[in-house]
C-alpha atoms as a PDB file:
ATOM      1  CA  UNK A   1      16.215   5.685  11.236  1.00  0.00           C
ATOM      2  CA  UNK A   2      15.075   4.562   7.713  1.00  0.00           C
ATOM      3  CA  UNK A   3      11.852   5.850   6.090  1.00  0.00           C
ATOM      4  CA  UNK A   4       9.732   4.303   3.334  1.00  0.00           C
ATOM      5  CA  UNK A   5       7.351   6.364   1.788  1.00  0.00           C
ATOM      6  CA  UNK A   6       4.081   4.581   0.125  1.00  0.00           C
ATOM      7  CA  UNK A   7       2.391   6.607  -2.237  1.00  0.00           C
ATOM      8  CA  UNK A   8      -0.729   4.826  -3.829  1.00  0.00           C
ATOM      9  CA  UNK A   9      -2.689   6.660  -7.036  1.00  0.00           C
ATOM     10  CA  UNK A  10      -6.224   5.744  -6.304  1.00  0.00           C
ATOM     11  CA  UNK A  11      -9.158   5.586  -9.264  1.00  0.00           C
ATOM     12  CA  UNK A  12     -11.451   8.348  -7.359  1.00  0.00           C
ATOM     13  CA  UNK A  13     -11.879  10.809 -10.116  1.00  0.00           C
ATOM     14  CA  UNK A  14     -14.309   9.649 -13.469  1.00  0.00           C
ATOM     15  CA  UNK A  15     -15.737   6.425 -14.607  1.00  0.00           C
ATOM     16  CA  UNK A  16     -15.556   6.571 -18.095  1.00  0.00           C
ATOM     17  CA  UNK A  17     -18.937   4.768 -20.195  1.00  0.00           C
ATOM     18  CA  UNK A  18     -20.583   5.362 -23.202  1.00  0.00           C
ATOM     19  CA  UNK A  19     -23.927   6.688 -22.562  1.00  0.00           C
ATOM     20  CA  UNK A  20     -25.223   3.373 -24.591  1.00  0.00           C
ATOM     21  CA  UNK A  21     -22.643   0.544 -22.481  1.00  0.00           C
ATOM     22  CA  UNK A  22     -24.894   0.453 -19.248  1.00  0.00           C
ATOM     23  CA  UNK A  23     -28.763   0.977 -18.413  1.00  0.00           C
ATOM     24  CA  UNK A  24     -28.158   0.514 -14.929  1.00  0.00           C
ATOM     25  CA  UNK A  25     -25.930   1.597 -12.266  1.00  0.00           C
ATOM     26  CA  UNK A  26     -25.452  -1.043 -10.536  1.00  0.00           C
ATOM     27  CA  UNK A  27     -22.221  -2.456 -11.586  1.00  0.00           C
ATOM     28  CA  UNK A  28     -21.623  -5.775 -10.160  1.00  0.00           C
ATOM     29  CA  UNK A  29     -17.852  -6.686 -11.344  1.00  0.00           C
ATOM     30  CA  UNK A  30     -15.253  -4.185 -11.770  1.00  0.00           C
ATOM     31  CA  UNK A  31     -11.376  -4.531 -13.724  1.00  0.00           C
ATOM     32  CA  UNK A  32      -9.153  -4.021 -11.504  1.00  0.00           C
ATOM     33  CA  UNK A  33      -5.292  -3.341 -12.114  1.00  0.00           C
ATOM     34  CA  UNK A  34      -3.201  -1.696  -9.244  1.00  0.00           C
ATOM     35  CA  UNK A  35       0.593  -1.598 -10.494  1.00  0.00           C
ATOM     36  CA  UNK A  36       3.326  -0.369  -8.239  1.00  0.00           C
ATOM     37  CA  UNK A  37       7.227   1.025  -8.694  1.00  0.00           C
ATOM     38  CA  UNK A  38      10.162   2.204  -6.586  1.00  0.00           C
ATOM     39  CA  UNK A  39      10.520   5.933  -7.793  1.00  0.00           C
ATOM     40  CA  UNK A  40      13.917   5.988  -8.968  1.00  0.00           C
ATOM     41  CA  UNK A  41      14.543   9.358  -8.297  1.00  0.00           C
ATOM     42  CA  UNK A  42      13.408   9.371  -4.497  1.00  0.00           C
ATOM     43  CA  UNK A  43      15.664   6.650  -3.876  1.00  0.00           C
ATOM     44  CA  UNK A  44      18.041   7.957  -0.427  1.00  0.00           C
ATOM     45  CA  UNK A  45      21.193   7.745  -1.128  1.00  0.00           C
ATOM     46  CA  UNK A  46      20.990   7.887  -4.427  1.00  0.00           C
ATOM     47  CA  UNK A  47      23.282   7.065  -7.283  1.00  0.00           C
ATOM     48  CA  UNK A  48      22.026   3.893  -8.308  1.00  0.00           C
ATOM     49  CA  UNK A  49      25.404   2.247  -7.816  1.00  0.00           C
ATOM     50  CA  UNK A  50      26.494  -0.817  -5.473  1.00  0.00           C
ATOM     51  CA  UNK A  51      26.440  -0.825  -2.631  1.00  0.00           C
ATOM     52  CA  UNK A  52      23.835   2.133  -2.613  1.00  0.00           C
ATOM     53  CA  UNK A  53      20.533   1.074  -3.219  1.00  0.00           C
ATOM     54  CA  UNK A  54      20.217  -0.279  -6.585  1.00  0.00           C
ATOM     55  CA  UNK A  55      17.296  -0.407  -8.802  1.00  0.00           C
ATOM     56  CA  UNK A  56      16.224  -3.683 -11.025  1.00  0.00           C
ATOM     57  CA  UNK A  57      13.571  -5.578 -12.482  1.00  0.00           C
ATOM     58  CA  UNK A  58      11.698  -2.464 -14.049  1.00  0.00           C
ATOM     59  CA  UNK A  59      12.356  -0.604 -10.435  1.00  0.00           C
ATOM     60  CA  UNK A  60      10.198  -3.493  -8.965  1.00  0.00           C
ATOM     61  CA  UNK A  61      13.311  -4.706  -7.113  1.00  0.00           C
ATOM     62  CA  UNK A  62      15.557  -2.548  -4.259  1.00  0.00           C
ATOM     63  CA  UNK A  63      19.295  -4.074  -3.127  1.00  0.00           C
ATOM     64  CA  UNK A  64      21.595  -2.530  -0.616  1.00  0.00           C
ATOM     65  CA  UNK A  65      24.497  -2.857   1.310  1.00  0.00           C
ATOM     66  CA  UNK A  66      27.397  -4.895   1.499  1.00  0.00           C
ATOM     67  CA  UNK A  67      26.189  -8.567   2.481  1.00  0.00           C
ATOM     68  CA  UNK A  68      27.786 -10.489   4.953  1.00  0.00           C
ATOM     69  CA  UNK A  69      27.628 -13.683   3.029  1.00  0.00           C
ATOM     70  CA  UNK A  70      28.286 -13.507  -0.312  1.00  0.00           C
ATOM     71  CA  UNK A  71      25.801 -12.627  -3.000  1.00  0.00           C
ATOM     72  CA  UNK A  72      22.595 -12.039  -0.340  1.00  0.00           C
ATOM     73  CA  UNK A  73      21.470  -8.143   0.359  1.00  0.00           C
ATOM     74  CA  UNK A  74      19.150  -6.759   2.283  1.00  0.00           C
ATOM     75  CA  UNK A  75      15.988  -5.358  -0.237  1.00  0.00           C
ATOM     76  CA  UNK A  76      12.435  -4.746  -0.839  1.00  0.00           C
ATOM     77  CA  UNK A  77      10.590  -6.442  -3.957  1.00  0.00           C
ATOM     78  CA  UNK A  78       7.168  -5.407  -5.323  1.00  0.00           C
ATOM     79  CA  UNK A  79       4.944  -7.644  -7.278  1.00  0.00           C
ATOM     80  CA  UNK A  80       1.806  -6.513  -8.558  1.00  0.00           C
ATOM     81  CA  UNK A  81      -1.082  -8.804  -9.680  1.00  0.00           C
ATOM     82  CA  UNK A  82      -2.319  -8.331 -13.609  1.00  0.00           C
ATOM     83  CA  UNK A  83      -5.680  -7.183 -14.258  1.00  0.00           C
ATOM     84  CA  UNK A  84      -8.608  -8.950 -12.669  1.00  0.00           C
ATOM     85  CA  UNK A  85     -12.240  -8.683 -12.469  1.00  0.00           C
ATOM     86  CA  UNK A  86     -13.265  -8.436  -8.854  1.00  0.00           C
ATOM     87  CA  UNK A  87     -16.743  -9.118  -7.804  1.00  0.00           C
ATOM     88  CA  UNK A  88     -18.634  -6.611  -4.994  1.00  0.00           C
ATOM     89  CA  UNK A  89     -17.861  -7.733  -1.675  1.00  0.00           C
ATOM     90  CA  UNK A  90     -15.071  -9.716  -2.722  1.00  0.00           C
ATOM     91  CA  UNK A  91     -11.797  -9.039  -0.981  1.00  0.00           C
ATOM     92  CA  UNK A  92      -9.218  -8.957  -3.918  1.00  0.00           C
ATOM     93  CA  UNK A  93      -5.195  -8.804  -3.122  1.00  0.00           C
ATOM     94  CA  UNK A  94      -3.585  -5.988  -5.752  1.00  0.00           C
ATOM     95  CA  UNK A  95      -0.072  -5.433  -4.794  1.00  0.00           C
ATOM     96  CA  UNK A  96       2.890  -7.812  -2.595  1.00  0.00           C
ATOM     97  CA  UNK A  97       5.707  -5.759  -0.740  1.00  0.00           C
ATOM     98  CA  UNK A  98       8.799  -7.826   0.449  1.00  0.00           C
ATOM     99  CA  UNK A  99      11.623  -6.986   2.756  1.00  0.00           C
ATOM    100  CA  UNK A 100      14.348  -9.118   2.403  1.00  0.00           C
ATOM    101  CA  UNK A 101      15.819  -8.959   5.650  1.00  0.00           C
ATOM    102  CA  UNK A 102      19.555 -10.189   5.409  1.00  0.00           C
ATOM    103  CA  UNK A 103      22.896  -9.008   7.599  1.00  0.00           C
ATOM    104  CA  UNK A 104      24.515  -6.322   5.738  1.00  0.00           C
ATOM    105  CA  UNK A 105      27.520  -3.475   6.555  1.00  0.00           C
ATOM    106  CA  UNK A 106      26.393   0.138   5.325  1.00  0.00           C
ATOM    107  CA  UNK A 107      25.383   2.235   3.221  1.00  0.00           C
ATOM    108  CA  UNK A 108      21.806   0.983   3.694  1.00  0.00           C
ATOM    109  CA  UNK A 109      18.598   2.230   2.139  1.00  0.00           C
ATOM    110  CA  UNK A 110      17.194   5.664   3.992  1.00  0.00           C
ATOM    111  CA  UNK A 111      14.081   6.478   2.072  1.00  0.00           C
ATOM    112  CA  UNK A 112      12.017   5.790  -1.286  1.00  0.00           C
ATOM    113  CA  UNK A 113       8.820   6.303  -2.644  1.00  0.00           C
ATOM    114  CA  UNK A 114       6.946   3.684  -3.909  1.00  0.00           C
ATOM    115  CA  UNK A 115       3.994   4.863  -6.480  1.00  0.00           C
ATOM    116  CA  UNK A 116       1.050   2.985  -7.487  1.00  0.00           C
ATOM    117  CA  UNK A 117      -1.158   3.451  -9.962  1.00  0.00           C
ATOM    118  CA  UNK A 118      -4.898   2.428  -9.552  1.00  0.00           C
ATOM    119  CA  UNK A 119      -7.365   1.763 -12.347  1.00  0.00           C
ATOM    120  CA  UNK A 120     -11.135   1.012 -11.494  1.00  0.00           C
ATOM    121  CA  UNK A 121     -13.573   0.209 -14.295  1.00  0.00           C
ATOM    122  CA  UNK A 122     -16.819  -1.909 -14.713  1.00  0.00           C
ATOM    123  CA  UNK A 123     -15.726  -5.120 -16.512  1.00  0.00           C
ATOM    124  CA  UNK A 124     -15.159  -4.800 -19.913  1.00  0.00           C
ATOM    125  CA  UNK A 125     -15.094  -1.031 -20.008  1.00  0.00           C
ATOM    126  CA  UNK A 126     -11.808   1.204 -19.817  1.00  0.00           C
ATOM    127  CA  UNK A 127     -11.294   5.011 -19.066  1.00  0.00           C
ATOM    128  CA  UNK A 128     -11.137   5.087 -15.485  1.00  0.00           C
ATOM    129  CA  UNK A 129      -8.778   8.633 -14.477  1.00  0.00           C
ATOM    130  CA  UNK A 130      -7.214   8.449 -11.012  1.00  0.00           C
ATOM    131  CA  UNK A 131      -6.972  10.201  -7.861  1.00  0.00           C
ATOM    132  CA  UNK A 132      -4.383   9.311  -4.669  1.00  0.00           C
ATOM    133  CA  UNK A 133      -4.012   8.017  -1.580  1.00  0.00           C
ATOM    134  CA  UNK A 134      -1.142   7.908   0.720  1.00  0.00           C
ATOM    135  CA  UNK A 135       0.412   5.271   3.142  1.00  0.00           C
ATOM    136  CA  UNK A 136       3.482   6.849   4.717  1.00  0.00           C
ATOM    137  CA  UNK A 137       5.962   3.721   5.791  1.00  0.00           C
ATOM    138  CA  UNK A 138       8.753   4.039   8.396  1.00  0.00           C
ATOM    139  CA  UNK A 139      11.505   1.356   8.074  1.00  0.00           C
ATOM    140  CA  UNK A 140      13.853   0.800  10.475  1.00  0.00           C
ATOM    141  CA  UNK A 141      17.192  -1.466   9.806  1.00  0.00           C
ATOM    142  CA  UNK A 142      18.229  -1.990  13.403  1.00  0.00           C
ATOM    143  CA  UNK A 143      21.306  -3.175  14.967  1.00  0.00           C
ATOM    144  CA  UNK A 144      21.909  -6.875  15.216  1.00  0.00           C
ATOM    145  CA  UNK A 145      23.918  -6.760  18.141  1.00  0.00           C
ATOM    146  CA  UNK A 146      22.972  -3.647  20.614  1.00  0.00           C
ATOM    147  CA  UNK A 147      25.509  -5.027  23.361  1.00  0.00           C
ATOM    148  CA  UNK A 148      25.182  -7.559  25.943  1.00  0.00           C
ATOM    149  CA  UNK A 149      21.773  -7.705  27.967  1.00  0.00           C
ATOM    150  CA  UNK A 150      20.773  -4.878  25.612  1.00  0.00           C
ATOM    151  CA  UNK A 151      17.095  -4.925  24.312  1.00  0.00           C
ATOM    152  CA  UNK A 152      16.749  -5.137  20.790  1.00  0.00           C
ATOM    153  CA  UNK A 153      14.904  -1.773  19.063  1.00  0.00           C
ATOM    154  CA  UNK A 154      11.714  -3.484  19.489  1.00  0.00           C
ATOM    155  CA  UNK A 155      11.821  -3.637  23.184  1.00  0.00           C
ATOM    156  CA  UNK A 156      12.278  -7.590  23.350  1.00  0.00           C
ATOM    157  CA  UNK A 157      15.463  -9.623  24.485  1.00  0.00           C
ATOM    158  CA  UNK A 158      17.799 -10.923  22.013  1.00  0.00           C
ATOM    159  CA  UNK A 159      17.470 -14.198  20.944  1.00  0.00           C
ATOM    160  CA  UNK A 160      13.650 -14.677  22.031  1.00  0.00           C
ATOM    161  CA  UNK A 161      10.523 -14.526  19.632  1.00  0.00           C
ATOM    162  CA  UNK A 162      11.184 -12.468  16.444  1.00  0.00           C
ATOM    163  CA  UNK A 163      14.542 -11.045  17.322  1.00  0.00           C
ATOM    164  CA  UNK A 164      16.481 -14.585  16.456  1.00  0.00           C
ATOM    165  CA  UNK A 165      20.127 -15.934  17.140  1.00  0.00           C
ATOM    166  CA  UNK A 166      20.895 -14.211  14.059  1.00  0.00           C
ATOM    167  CA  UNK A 167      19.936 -10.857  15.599  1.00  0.00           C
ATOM    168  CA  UNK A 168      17.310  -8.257  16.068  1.00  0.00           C
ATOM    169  CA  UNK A 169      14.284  -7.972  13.725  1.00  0.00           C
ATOM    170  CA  UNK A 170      13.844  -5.322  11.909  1.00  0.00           C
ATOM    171  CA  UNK A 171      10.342  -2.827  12.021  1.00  0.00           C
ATOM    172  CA  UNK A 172       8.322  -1.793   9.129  1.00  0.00           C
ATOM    173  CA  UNK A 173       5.470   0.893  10.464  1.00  0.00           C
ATOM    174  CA  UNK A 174       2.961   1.635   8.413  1.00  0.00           C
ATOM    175  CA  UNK A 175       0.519   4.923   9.332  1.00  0.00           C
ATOM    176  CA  UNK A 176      -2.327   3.157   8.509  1.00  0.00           C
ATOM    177  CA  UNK A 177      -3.084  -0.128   5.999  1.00  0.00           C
ATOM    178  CA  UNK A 178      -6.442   0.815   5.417  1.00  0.00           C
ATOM    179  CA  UNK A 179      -7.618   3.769   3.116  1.00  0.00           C
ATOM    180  CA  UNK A 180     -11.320   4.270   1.509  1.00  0.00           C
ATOM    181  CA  UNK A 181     -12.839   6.541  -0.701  1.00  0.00           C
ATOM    182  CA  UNK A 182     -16.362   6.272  -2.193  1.00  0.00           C
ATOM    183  CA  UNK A 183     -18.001   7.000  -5.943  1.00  0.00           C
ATOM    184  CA  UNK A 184     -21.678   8.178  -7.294  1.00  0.00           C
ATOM    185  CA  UNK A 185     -23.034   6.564 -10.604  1.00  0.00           C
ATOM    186  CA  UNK A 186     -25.584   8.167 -11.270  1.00  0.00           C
ATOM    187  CA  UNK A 187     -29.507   6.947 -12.413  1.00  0.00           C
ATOM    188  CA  UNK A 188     -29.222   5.716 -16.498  1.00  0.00           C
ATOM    189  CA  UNK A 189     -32.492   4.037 -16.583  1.00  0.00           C
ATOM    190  CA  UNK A 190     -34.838   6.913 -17.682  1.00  0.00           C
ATOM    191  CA  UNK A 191     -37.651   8.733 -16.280  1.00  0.00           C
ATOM    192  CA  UNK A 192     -38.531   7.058 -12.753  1.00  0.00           C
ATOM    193  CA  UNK A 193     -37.325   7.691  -9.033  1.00  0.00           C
ATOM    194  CA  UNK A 194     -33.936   9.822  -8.834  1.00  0.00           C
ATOM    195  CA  UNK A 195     -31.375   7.296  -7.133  1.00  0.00           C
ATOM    196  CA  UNK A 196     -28.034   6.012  -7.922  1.00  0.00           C
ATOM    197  CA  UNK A 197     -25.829   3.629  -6.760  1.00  0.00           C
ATOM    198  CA  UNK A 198     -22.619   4.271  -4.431  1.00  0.00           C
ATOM    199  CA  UNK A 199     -19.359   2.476  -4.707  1.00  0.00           C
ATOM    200  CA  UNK A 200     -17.310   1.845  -1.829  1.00  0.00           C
ATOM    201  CA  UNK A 201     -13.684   1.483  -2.364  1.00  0.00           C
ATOM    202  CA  UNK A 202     -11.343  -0.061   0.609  1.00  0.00           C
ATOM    203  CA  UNK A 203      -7.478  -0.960   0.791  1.00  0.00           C
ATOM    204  CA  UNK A 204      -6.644  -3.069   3.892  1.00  0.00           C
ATOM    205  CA  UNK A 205      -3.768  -4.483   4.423  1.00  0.00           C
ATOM    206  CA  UNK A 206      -2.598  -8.000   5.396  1.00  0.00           C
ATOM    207  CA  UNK A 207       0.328  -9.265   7.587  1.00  0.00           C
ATOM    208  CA  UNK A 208       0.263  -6.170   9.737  1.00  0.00           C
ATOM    209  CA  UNK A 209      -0.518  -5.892  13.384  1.00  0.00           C
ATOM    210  CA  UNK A 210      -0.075  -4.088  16.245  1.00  0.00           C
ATOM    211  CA  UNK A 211       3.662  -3.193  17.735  1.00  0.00           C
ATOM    212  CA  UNK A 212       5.110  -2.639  20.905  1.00  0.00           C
ATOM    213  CA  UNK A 213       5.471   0.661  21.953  1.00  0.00           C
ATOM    214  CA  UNK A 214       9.357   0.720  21.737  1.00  0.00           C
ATOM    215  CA  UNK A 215       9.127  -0.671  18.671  1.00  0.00           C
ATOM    216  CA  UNK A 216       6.630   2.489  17.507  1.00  0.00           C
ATOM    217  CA  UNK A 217       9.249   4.908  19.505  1.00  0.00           C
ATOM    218  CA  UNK A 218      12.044   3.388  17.511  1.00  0.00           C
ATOM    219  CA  UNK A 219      10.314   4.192  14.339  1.00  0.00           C
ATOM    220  CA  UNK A 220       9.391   7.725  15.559  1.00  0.00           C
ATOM    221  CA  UNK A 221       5.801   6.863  15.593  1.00  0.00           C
ATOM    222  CA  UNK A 222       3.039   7.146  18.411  1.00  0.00           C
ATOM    223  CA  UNK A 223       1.968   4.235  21.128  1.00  0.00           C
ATOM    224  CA  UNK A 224      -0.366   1.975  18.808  1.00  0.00           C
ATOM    225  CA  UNK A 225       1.192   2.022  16.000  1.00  0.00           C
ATOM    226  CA  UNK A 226       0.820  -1.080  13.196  1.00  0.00           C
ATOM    227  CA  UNK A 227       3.272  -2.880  11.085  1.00  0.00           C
ATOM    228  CA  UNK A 228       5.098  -5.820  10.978  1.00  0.00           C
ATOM    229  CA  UNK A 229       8.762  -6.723  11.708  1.00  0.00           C
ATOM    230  CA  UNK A 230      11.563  -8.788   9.986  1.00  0.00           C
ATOM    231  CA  UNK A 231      13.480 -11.964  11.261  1.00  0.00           C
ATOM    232  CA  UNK A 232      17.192 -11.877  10.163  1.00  0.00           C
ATOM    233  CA  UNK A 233      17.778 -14.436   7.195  1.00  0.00           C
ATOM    234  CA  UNK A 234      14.157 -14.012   5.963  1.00  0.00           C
ATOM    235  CA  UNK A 235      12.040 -12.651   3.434  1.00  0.00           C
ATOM    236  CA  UNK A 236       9.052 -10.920   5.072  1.00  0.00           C
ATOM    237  CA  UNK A 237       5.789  -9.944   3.000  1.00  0.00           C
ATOM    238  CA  UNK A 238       2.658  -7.439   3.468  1.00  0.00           C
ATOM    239  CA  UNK A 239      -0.205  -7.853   1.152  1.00  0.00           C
ATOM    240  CA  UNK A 240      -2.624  -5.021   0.032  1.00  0.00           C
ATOM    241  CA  UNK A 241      -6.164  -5.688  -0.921  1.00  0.00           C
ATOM    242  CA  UNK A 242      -9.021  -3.666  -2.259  1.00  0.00           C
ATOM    243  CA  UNK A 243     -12.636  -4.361  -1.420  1.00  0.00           C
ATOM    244  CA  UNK A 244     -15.603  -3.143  -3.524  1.00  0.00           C
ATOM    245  CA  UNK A 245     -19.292  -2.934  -2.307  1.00  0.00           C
ATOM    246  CA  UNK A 246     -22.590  -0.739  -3.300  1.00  0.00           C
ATOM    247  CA  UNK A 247     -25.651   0.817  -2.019  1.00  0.00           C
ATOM    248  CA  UNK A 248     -28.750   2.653  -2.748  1.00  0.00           C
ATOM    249  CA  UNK A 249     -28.549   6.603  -2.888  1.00  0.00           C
ATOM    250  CA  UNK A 250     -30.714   9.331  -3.611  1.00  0.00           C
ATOM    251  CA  UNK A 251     -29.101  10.577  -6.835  1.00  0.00           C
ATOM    252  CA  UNK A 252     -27.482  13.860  -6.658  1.00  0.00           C
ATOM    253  CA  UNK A 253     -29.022  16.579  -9.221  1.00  0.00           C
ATOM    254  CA  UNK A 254     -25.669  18.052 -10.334  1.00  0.00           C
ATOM    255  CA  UNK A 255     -23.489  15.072 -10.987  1.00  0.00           C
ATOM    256  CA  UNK A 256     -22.980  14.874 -14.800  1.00  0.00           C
ATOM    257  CA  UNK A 257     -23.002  11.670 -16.737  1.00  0.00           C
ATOM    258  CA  UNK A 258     -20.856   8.747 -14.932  1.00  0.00           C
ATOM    259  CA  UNK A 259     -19.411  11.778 -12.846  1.00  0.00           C
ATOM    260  CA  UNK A 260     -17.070  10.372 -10.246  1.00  0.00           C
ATOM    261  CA  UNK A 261     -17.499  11.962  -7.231  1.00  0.00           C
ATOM    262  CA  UNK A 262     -14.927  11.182  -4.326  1.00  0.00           C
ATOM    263  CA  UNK A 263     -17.001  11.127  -1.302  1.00  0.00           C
ATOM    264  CA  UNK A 264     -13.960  10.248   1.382  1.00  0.00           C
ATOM    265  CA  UNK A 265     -10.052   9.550   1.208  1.00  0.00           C
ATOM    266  CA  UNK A 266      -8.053   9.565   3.908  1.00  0.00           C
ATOM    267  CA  UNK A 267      -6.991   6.753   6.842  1.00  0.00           C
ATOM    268  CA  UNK A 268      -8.855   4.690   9.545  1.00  0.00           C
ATOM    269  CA  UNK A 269     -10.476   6.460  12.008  1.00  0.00           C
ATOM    270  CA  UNK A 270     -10.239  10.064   9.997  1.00  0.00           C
ATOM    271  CA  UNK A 271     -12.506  10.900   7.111  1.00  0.00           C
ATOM    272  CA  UNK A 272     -11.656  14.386   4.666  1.00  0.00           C
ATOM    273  CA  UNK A 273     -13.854  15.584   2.190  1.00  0.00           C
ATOM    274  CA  UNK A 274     -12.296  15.824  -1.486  1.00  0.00           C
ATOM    275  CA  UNK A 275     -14.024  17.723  -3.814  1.00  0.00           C
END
């Protein structure tokens, strides 16, 4: 069983502003920049040398094992988008993840960690200071050829649907795509009522869906789980976006100036408090 391990650094701390840069909270656009490596030094097994996993492209790009045909190895790619200015409400796509799923004799890739640093600020400004948020990622490189009449990992025959002639797909889990947290700017307008505005932050990703429960069992996860799996001889790609919106709150009293304070982080379905 492989396991990929998605660790995403999340602006949920302070919102940097000069006390003269804003009169208002409400804070229609917001820079964006989400950029995202392969840890070098989580890498499983390590070494850094063919055919281990080896590390390229400013440890955006991951290549293992031997390849059946020449030159073409299994791998993951990142690609991150620059900065952009992303308007409330609109859903904005930050970060690509590819498995390159191609037939391949061992070693192959066990684990990694892939970290991504978030950076939130109203347009034009900078200073944003992150937080984190983590998607934990099971990948599973299973055999192409379990035997004859022998269901592939994912519970499906051979050589139907996913699991082509060129053998059985391969399953990415993911614990959850979608993660939210939620900041307080406070009231800069002056004497009047005490409200602010809140800022809703949400990752969701795209490409994933639900899996079959052998294919959750073969990645050690429970009935239900989501993810996506891998045709052999193809390149296979999930797409994370963050969402921004706002609404009206009563201000709190305590927060300091353009105090950031994280209201939720944690996975669909489960909210925890962070103070």
């Amino acid at each position: 069983m492989k396991t990929l391990k998605l660790i995403r650094t999340a602006a949920a701390v302070f919102v940097a502003l000069a006390a003269g840069a804003a009169q208002a909270t409400y804070i229609p656009f917001w820079d964006v920049t989400d950029t995202a490596v392969f840890d070098p030094l989580t890498v499983v097994p390590g070494g850094n040398v063919f055919p281990n996993p080896v590390l390229s492209n400013g440890d955006l790009s991951l290549r293992w094992g031997t390849p059946i045909s020449a030159g073409v190895q299994s791998g993951l790619d990142i690609v991150n988008a620059p900065l952009q200015t992303v308007a409330l409400g609109a859903v904005t796509p930050t970060t690509w993840i590819t498995h390159l799923n191609f037939p391949i004799q061992a070693p192959t890739l066990s684990s990694v960690d892939i970290f991504s640093t978030l950076l939130l600020n109203p347009a034009g400004d900078t200073g944003a200071l992150p937080g984190s948020i983590t998607f934990h990622v099971r990948f599973i490189e299973t055999p192409n050829n379990p035997g004859v009449g022998v269901l592939c990992a994912n519970g499906q025959a051979q050589n139907t649907g996913i699991n082509t002639a060129a053998g059985c797909a391969d399953i990415f889990v993911i614990d959850s795509e979608t993660a939210n947290f939620s900041f307080i700017v406070p009231d800069m307008d002056g004497p009047g009522p005490d409200q602010a505005w809140e800022y809703f932050v949400s990752f969701t990703g795209a490409g994933f869906g639900p899996l079959s429960n052998a294919a959750c069992a073969a990645a050690g996860a429970a009935n239900g789980c989501r993810g996506f799996e891998t045709s052999e001889n193809l390149a296979t790609t999930a797409v994370f976006n963050i969402e921004i919106n706002a609404a009206l709150v009563p201000e709190p009293g305590s927060i300091a100036l353009f105090g950031l304070a994280l209201a939720s982080l944690g996975w669909v379905g489960r909210r925890r408090k962070q103070q």
